[in-house]
C-alpha atoms as a PDB file:
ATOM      1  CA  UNK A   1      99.381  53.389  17.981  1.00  0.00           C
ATOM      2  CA  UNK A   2     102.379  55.756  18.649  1.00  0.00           C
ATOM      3  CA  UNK A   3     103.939  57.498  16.175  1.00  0.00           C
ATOM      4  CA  UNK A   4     107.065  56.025  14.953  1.00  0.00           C
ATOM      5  CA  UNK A   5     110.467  56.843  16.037  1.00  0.00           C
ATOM      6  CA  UNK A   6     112.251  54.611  13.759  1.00  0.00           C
ATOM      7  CA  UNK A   7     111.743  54.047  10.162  1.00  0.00           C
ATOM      8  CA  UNK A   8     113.294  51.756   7.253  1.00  0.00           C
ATOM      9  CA  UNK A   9     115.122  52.877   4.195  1.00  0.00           C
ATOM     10  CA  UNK A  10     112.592  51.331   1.774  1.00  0.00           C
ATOM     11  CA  UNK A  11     109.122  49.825   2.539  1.00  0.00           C
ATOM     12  CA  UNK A  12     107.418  51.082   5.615  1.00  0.00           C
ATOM     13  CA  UNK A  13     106.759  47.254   6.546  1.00  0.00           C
ATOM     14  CA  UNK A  14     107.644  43.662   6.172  1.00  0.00           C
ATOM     15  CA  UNK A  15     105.420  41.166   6.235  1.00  0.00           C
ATOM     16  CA  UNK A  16     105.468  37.281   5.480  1.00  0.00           C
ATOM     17  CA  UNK A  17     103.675  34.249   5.730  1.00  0.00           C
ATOM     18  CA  UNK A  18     104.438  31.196   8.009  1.00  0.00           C
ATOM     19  CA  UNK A  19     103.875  28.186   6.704  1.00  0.00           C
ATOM     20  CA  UNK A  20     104.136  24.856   8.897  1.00  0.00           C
ATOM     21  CA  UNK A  21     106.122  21.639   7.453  1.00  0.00           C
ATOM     22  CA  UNK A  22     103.026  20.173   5.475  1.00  0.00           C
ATOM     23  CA  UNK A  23     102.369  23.874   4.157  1.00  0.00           C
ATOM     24  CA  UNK A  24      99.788  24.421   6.060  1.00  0.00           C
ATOM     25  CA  UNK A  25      99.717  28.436   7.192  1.00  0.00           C
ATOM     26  CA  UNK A  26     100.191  29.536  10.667  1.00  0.00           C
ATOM     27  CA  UNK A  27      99.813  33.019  10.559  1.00  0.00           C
ATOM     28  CA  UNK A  28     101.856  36.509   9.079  1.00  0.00           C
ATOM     29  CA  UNK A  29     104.357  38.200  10.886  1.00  0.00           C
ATOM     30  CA  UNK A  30     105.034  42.118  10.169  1.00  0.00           C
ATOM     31  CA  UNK A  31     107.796  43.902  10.765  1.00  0.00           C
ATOM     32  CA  UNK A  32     107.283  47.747  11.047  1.00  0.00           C
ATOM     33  CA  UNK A  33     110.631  50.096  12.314  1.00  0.00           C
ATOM     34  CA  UNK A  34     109.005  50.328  16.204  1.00  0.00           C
ATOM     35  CA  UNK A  35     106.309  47.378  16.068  1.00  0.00           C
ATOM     36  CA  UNK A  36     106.461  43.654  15.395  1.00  0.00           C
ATOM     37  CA  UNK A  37     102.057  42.138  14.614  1.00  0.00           C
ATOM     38  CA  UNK A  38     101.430  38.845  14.234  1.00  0.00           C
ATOM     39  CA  UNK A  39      98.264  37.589  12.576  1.00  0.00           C
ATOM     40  CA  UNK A  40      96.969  33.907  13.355  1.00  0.00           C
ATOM     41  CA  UNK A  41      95.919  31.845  11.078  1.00  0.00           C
ATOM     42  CA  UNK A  42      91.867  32.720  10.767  1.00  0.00           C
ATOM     43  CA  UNK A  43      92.053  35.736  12.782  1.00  0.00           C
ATOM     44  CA  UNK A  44      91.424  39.445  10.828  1.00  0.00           C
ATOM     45  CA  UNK A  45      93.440  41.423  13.243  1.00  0.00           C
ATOM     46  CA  UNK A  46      97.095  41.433  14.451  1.00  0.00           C
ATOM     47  CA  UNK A  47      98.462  40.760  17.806  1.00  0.00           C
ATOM     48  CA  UNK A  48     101.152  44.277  18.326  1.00  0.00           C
ATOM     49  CA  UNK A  49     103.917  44.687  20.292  1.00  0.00           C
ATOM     50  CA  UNK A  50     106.219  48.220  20.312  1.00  0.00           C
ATOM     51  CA  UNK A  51     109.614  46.530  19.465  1.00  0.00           C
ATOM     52  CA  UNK A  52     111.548  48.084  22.538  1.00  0.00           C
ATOM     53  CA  UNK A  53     108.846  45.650  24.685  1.00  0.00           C
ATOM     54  CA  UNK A  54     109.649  43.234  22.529  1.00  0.00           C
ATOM     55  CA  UNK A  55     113.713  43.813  22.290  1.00  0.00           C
ATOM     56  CA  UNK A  56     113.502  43.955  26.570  1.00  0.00           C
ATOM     57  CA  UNK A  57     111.672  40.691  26.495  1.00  0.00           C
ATOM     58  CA  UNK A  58     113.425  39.013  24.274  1.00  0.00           C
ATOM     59  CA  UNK A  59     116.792  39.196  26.181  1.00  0.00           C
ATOM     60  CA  UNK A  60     115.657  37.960  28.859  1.00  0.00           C
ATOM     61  CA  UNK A  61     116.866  34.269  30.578  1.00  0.00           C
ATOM     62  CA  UNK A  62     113.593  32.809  30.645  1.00  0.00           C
ATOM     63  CA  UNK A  63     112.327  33.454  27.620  1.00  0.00           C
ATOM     64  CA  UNK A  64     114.889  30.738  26.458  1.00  0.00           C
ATOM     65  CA  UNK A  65     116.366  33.098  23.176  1.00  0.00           C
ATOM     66  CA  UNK A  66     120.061  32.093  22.371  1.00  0.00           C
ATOM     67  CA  UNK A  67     122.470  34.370  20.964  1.00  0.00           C
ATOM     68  CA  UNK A  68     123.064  32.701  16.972  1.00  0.00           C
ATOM     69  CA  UNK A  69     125.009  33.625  14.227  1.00  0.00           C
ATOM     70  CA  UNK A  70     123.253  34.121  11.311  1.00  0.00           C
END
């Protein structure tokens, strides 16, 4: 894993649980300053991505993200 350029004021991660609309869980997400994991439901290791891949992906026209205000 790289070594961090970025960093958050507080807690050196985020993480939370995704829950479907019965409750059922479909994995954790965490948010670290220069990687986004995500955890299936079941599995014991995260899924990483450095979040400049992610930030070039995500902008992208096919990956069908809109622009929302939040």
């Amino acid at each position: 894993m790289p070594k961090s350029k970025n960093k958050f004021a507080g807690p050196n991660f985020f993480e939370e649980t995704i829950l479907d609309k019965e409750g059922n869980k479909i994995g954790d997400i965490r948010i670290k300053p220069s990687t986004i994991l995500w955890k299936p439901s079941g599995d014991h290791l995260f899924y990483s991505i450095a979040l400049d891949t992610f930030v070039q992906w995500i902008k992208k026209r096919r990956t069908g993200a809109k622009k929302v205000k939040y």
